[in-house]
C-alpha atoms as a PDB file:
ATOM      1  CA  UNK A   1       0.000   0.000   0.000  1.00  0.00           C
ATOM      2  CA  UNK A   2       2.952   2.434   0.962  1.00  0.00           C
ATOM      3  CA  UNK A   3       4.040   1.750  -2.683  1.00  0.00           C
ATOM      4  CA  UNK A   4       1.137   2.315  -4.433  1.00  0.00           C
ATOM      5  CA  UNK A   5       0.559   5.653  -2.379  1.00  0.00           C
ATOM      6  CA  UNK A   6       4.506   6.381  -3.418  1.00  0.00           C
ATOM      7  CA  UNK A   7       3.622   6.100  -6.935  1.00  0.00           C
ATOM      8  CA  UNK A   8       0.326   8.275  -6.583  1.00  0.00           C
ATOM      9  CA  UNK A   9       1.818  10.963  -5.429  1.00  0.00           C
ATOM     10  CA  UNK A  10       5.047  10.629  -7.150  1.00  0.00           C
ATOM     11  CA  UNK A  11       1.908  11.093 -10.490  1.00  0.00           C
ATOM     12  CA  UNK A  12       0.273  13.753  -8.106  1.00  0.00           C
ATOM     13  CA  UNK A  13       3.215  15.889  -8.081  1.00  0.00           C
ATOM     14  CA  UNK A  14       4.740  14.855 -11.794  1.00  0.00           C
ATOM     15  CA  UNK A  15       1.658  16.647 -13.247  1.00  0.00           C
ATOM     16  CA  UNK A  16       1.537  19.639 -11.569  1.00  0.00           C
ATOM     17  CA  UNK A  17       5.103  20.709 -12.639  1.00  0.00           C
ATOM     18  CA  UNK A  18       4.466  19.905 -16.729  1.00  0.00           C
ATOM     19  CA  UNK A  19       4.366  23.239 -18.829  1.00  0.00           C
ATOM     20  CA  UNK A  20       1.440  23.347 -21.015  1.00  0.00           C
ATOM     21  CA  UNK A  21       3.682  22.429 -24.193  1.00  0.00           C
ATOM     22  CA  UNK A  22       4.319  18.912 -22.138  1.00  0.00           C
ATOM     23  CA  UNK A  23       0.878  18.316 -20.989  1.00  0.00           C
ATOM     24  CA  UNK A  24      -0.372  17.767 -24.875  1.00  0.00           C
ATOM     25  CA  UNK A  25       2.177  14.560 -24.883  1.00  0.00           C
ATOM     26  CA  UNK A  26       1.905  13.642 -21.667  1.00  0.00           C
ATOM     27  CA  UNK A  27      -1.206  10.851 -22.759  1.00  0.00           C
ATOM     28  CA  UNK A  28       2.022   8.539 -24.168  1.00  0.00           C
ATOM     29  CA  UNK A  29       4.024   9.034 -21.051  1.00  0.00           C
ATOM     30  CA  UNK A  30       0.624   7.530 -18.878  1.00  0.00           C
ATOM     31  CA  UNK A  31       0.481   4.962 -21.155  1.00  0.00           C
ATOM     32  CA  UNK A  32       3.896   3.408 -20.195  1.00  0.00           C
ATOM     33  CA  UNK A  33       3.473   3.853 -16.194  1.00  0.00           C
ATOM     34  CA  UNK A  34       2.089   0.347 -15.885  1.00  0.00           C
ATOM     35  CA  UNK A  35       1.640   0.692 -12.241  1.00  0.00           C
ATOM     36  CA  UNK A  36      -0.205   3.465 -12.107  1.00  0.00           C
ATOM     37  CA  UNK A  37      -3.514   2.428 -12.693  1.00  0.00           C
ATOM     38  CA  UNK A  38      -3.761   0.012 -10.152  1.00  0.00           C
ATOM     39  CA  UNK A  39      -1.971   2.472  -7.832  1.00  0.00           C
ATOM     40  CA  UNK A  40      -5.567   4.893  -8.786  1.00  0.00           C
ATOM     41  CA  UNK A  41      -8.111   1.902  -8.711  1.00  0.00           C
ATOM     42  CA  UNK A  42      -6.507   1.068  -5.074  1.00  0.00           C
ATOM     43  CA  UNK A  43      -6.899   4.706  -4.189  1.00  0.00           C
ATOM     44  CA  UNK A  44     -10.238   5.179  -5.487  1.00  0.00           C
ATOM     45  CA  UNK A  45     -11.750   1.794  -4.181  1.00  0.00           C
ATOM     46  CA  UNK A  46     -10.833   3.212  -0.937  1.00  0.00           C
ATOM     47  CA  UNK A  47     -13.203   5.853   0.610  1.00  0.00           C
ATOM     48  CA  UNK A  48     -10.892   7.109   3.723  1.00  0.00           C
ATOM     49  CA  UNK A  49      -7.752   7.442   1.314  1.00  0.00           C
ATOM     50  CA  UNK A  50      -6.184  10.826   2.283  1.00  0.00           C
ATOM     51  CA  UNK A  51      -5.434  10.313  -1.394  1.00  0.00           C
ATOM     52  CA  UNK A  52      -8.517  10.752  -2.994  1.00  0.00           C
ATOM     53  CA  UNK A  53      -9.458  14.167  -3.498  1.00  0.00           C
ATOM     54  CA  UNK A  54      -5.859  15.279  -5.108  1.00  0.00           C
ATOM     55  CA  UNK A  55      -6.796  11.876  -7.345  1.00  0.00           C
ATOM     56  CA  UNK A  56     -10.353  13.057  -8.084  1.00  0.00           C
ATOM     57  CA  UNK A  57      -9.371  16.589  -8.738  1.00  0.00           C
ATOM     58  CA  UNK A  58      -6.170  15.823 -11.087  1.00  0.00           C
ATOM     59  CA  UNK A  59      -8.629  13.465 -13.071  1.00  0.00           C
ATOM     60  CA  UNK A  60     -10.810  16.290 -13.277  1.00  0.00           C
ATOM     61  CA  UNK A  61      -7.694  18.842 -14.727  1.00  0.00           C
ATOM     62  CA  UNK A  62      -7.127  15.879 -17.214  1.00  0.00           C
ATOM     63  CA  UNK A  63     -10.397  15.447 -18.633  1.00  0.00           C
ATOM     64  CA  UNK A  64     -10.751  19.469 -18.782  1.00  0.00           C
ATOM     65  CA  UNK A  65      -7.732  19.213 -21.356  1.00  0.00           C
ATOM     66  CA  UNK A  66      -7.874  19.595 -25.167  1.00  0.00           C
ATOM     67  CA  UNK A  67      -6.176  16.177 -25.436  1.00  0.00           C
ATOM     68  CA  UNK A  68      -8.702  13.070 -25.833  1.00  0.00           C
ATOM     69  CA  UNK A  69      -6.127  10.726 -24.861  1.00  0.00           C
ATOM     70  CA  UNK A  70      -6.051  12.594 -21.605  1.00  0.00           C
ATOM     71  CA  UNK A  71      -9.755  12.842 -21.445  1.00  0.00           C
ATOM     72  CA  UNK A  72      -9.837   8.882 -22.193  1.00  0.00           C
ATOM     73  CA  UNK A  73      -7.078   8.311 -19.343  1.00  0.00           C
ATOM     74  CA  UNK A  74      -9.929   9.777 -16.964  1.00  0.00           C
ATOM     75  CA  UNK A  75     -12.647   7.907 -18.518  1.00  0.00           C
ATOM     76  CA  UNK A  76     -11.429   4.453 -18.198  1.00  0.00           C
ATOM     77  CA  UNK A  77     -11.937   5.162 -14.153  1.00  0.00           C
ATOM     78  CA  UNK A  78     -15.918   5.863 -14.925  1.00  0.00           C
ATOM     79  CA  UNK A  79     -17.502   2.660 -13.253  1.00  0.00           C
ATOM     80  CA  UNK A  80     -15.334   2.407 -10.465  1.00  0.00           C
ATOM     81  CA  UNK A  81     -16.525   6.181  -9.738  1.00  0.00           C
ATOM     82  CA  UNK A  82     -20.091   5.204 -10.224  1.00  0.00           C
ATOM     83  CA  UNK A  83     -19.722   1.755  -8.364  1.00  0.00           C
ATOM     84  CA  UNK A  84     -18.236   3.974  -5.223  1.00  0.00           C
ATOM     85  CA  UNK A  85     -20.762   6.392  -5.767  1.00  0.00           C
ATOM     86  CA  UNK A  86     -24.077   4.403  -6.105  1.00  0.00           C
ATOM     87  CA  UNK A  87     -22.856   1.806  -3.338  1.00  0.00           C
ATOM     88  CA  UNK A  88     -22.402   4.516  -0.813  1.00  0.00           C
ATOM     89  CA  UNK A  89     -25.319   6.754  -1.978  1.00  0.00           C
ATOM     90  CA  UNK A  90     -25.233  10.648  -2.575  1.00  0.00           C
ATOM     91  CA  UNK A  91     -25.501  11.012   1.154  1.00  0.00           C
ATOM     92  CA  UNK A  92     -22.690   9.364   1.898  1.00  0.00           C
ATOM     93  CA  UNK A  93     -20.609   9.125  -1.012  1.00  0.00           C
ATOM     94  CA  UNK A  94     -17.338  11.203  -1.069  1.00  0.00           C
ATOM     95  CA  UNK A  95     -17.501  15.110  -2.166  1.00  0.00           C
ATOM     96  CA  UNK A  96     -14.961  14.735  -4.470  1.00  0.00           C
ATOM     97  CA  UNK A  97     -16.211  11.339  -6.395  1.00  0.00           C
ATOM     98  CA  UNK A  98     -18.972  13.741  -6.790  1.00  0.00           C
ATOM     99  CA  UNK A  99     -17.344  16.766  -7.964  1.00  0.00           C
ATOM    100  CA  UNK A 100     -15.827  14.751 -10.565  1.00  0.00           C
ATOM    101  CA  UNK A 101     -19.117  13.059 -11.637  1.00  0.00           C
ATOM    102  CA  UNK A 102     -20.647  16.408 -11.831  1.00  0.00           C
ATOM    103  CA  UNK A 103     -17.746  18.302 -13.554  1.00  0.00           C
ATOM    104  CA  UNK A 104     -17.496  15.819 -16.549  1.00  0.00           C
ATOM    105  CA  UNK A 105     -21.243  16.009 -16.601  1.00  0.00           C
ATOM    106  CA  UNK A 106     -21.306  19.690 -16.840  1.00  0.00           C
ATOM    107  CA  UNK A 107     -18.200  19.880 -19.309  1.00  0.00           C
ATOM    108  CA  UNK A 108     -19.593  17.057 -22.030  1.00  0.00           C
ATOM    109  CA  UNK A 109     -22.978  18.276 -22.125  1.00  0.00           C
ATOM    110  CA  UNK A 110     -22.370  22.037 -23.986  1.00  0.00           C
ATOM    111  CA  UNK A 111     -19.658  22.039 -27.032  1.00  0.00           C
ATOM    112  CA  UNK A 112     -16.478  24.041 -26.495  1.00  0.00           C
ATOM    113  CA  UNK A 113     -18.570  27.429 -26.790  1.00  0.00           C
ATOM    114  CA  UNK A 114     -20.378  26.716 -23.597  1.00  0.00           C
ATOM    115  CA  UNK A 115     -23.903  25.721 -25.574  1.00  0.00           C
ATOM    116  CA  UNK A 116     -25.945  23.437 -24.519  1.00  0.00           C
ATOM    117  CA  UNK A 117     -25.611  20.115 -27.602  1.00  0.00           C
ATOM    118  CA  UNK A 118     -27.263  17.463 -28.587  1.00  0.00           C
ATOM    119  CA  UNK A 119     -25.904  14.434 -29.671  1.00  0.00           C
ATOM    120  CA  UNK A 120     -26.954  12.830 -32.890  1.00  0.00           C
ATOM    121  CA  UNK A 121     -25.768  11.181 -36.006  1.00  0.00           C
ATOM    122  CA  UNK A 122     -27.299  11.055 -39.388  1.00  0.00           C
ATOM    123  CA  UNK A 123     -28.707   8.262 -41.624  1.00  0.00           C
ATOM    124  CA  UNK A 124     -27.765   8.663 -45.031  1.00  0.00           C
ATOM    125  CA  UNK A 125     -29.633   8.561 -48.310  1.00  0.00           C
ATOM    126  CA  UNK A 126     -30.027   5.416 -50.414  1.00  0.00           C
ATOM    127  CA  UNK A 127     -30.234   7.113 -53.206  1.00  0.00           C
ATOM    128  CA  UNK A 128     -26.408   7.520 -52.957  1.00  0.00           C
ATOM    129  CA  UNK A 129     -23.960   5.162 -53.498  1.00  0.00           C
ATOM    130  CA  UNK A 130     -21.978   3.710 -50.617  1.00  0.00           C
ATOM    131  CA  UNK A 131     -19.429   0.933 -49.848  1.00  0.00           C
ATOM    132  CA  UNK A 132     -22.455  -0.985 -49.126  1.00  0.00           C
ATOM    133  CA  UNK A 133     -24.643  -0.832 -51.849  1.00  0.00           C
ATOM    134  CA  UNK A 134     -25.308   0.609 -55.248  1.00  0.00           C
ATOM    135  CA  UNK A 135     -28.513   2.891 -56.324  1.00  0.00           C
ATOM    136  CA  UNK A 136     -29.345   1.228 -59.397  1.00  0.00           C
ATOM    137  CA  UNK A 137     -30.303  -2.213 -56.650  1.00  0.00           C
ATOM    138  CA  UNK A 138     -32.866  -0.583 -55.368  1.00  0.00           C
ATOM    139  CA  UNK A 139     -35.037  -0.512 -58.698  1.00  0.00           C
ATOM    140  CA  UNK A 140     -37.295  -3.045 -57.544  1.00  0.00           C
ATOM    141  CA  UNK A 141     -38.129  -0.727 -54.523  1.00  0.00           C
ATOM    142  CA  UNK A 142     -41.749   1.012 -54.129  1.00  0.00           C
ATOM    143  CA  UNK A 143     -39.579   4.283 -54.008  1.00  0.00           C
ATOM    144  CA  UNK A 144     -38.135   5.691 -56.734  1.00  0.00           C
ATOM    145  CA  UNK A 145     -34.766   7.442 -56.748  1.00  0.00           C
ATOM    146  CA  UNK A 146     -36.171  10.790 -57.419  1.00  0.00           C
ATOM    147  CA  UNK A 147     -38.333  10.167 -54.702  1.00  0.00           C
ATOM    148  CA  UNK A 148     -35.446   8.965 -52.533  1.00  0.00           C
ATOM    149  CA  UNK A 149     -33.462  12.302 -53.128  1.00  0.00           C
ATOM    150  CA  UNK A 150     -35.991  14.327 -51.340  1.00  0.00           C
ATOM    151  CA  UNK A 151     -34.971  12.430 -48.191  1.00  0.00           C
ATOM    152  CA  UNK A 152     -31.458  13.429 -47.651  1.00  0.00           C
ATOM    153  CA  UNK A 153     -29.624  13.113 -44.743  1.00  0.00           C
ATOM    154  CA  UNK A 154     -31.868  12.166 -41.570  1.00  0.00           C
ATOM    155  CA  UNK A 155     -30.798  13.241 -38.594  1.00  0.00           C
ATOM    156  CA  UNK A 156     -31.538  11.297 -35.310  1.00  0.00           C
ATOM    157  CA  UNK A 157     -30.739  12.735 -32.032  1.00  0.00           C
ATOM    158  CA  UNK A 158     -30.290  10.342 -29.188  1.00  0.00           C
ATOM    159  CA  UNK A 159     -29.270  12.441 -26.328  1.00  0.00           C
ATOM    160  CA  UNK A 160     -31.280  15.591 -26.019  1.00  0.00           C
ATOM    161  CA  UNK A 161     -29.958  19.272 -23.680  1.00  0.00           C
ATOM    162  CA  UNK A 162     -29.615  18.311 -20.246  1.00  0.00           C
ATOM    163  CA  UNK A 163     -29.203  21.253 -17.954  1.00  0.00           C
ATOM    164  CA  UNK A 164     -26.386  21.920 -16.010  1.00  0.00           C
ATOM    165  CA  UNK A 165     -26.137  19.989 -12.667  1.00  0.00           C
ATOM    166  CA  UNK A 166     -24.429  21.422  -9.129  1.00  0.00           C
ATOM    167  CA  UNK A 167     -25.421  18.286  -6.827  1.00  0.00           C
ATOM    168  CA  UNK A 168     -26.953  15.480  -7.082  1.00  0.00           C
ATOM    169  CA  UNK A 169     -30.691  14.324  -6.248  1.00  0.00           C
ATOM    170  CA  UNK A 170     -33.009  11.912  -6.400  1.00  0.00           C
ATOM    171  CA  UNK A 171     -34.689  13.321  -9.395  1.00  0.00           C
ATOM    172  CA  UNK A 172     -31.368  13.465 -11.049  1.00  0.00           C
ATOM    173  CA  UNK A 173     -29.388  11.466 -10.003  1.00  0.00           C
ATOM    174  CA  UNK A 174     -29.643   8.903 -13.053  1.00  0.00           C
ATOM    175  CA  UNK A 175     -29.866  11.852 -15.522  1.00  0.00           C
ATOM    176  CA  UNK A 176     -26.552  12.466 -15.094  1.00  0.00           C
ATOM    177  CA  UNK A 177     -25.341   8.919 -14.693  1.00  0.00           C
ATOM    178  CA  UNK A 178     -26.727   7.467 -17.682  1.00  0.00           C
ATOM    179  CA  UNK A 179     -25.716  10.646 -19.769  1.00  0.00           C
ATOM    180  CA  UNK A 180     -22.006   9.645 -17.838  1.00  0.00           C
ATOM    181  CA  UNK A 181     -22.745   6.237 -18.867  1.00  0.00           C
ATOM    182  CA  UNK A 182     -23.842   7.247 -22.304  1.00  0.00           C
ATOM    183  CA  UNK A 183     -19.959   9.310 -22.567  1.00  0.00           C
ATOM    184  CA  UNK A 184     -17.856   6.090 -21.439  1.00  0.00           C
ATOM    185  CA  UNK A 185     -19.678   3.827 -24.054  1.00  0.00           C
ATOM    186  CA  UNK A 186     -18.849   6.870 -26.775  1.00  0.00           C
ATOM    187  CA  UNK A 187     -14.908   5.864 -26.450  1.00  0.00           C
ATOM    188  CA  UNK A 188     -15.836   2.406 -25.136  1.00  0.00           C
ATOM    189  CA  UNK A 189     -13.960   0.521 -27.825  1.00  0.00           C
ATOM    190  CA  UNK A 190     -10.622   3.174 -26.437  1.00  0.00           C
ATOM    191  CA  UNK A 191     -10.692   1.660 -22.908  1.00  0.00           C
ATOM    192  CA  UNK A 192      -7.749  -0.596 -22.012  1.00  0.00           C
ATOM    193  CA  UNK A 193      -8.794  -3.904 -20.401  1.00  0.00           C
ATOM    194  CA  UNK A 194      -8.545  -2.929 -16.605  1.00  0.00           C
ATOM    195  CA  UNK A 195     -11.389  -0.742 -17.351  1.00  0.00           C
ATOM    196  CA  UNK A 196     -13.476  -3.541 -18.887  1.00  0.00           C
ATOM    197  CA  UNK A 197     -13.034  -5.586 -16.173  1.00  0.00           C
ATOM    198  CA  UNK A 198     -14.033  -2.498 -14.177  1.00  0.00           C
ATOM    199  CA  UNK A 199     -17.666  -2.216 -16.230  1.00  0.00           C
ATOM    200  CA  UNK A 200     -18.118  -5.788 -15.791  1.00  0.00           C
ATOM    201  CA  UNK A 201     -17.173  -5.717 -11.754  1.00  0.00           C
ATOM    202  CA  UNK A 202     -19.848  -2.938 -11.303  1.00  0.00           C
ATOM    203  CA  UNK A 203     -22.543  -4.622 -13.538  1.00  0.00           C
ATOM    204  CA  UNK A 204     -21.939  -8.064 -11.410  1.00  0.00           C
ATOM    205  CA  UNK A 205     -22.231  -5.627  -8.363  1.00  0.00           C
ATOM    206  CA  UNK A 206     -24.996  -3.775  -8.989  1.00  0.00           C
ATOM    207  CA  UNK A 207     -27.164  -6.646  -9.629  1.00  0.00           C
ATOM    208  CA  UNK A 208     -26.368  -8.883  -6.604  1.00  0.00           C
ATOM    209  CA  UNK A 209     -25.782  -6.257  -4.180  1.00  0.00           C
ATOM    210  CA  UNK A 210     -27.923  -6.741  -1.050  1.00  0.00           C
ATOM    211  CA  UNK A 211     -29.625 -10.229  -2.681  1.00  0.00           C
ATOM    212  CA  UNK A 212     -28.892 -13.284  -0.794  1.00  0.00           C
ATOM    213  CA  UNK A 213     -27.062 -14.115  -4.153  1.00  0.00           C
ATOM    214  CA  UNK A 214     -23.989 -11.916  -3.207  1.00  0.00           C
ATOM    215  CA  UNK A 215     -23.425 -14.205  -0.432  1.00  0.00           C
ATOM    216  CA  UNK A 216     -22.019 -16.711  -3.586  1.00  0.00           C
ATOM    217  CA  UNK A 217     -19.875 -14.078  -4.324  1.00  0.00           C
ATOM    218  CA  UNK A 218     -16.084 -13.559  -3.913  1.00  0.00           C
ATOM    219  CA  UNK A 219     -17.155  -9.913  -3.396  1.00  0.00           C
ATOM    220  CA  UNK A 220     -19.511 -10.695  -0.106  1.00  0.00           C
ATOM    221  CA  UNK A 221     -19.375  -6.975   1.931  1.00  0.00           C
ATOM    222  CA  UNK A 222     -22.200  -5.894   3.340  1.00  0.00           C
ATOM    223  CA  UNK A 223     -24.500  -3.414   0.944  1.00  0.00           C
ATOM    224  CA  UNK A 224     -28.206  -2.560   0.350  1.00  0.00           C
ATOM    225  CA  UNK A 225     -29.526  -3.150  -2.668  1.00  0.00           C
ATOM    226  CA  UNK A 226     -29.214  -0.149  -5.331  1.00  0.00           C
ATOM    227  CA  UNK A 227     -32.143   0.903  -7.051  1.00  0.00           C
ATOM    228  CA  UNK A 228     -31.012   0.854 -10.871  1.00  0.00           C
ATOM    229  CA  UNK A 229     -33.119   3.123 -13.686  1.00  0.00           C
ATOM    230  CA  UNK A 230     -33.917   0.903 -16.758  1.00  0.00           C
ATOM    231  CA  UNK A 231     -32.104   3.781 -19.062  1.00  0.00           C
ATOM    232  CA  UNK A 232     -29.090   3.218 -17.190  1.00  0.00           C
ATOM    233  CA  UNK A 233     -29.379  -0.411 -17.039  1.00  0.00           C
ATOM    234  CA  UNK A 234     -29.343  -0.443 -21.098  1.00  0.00           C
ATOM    235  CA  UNK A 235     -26.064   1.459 -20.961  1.00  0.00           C
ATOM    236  CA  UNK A 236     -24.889  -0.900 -18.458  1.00  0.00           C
ATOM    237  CA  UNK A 237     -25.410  -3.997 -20.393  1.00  0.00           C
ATOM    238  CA  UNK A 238     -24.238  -1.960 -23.664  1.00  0.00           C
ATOM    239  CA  UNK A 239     -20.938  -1.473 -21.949  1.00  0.00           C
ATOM    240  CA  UNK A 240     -20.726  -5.307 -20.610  1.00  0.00           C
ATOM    241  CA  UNK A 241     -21.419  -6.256 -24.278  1.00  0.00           C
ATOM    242  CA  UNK A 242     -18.053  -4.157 -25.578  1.00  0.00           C
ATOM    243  CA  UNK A 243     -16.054  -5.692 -22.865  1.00  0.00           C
ATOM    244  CA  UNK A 244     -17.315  -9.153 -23.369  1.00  0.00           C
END
């Protein structure tokens, strides 16, 4: 343990003295500290950790960078945050497990002008040719291709404006972490393996916590059962089918 706090604060303090020039490389530096991530799960896993806040808040100044692979390095810690977090209960929970929930809520849902976005993506028109197909096989369709041309691009939003959050309640309390949950499956196929296992440790959590069931478990401390929303159970099992 004395190690592992060594090497957090050995990353605590390496940070803090990188000029901004250094920061924007710094994502291929992380990648070859092999013990650090363990050294943060430990750290974050552990709610009395004198440790945690610096942790929490340097995640924070990471994911507030320019530099997705920075923003990523922060992301790949996004269940065990929610597993500490809905285990414990906003009551309960630490401040700063929060702040960080709430800061990467409040920072992915406007664009980099501060407005409020929606996420979407857009279905193209058959009427153009593709990789997958030509327009001269769809002859034999009802539509015709002139017809076809009226309908362009088709835009589908799945994530509509959320409003900025400053703590968390019950009525929003799985607003924000589906829309959290919604961000981590975005870079999902990014995530190194210790954050898969991660997804997969919470899922297994959340849905034997406080059954007799848990008792079978390897993973048998005491917990109450945690009341899951079906929206974020969907991006649960969407992130458990990426790691699987």
């Amino acid at each position: 343990m004395a190690t592992e706090s060594a090497i957090v604060q050995d990353w605590l303090s390496e940070y803090k003295a990188l000029s901004e020039a250094q920061r924007c490389g710094y994502a291929s530096v992380l990648q070859q500290r092999e013990t650090l991530v363990p050294a943060l799960y430990s750290v974050i896993q552990n709610p009395h950790s004198e440790l945690l806040e610096p942790v929490c808040h340097q995640l924070f100044e990471l994911y507030r960078s320019s530099e997705e692979r920075l923003r990523c390095f922060t992301l790949q810690f996004l269940p065990e945050l929610l597993w500490v977090f809905m285990r414990r209960g906003a009551a309960d929970a630490s401040g700063s497990v929060q702040a960080l929930l709430l800061g990467i809520y409040n920072l992915e849902i406007v664009d980099k002008d501060g407005n409020s976005k929606l996420l979407s993506f857009m279905i193209p028109s058959l009427s153009k040719p593709s990789i997958y197909h030509e327009p001269s096989s769809l002859g034999s369709m009802a539509l015709t291709e002139g017809a076809l041309c009226q309908h362009d691009l088709i835009r589908v939003v799945y994530s509509g404006l959320h409003p900025q959050r400053e703590t968390f309640t019950a009525q929003n309390r799985f607003e924000v972490l589906c829309f959290l949950m919604l961000c981590y499956n975005s870079v999902v196929v990014y995530m190194p393996c210790s954050s898969y296992r991660a997804v997969c440790r919470m899922s297994s959590r959340l849905c034997v916590c406080g059954f007799p069931r848990q008792q079978l478990k390897a993973w048998s401390a005491p917990g109450l059962r945690v009341m899951l929303d079906p929206e974020f159970m969907v991006q649960m099992l969407t992130a458990v089918y990426h790691a699987m």
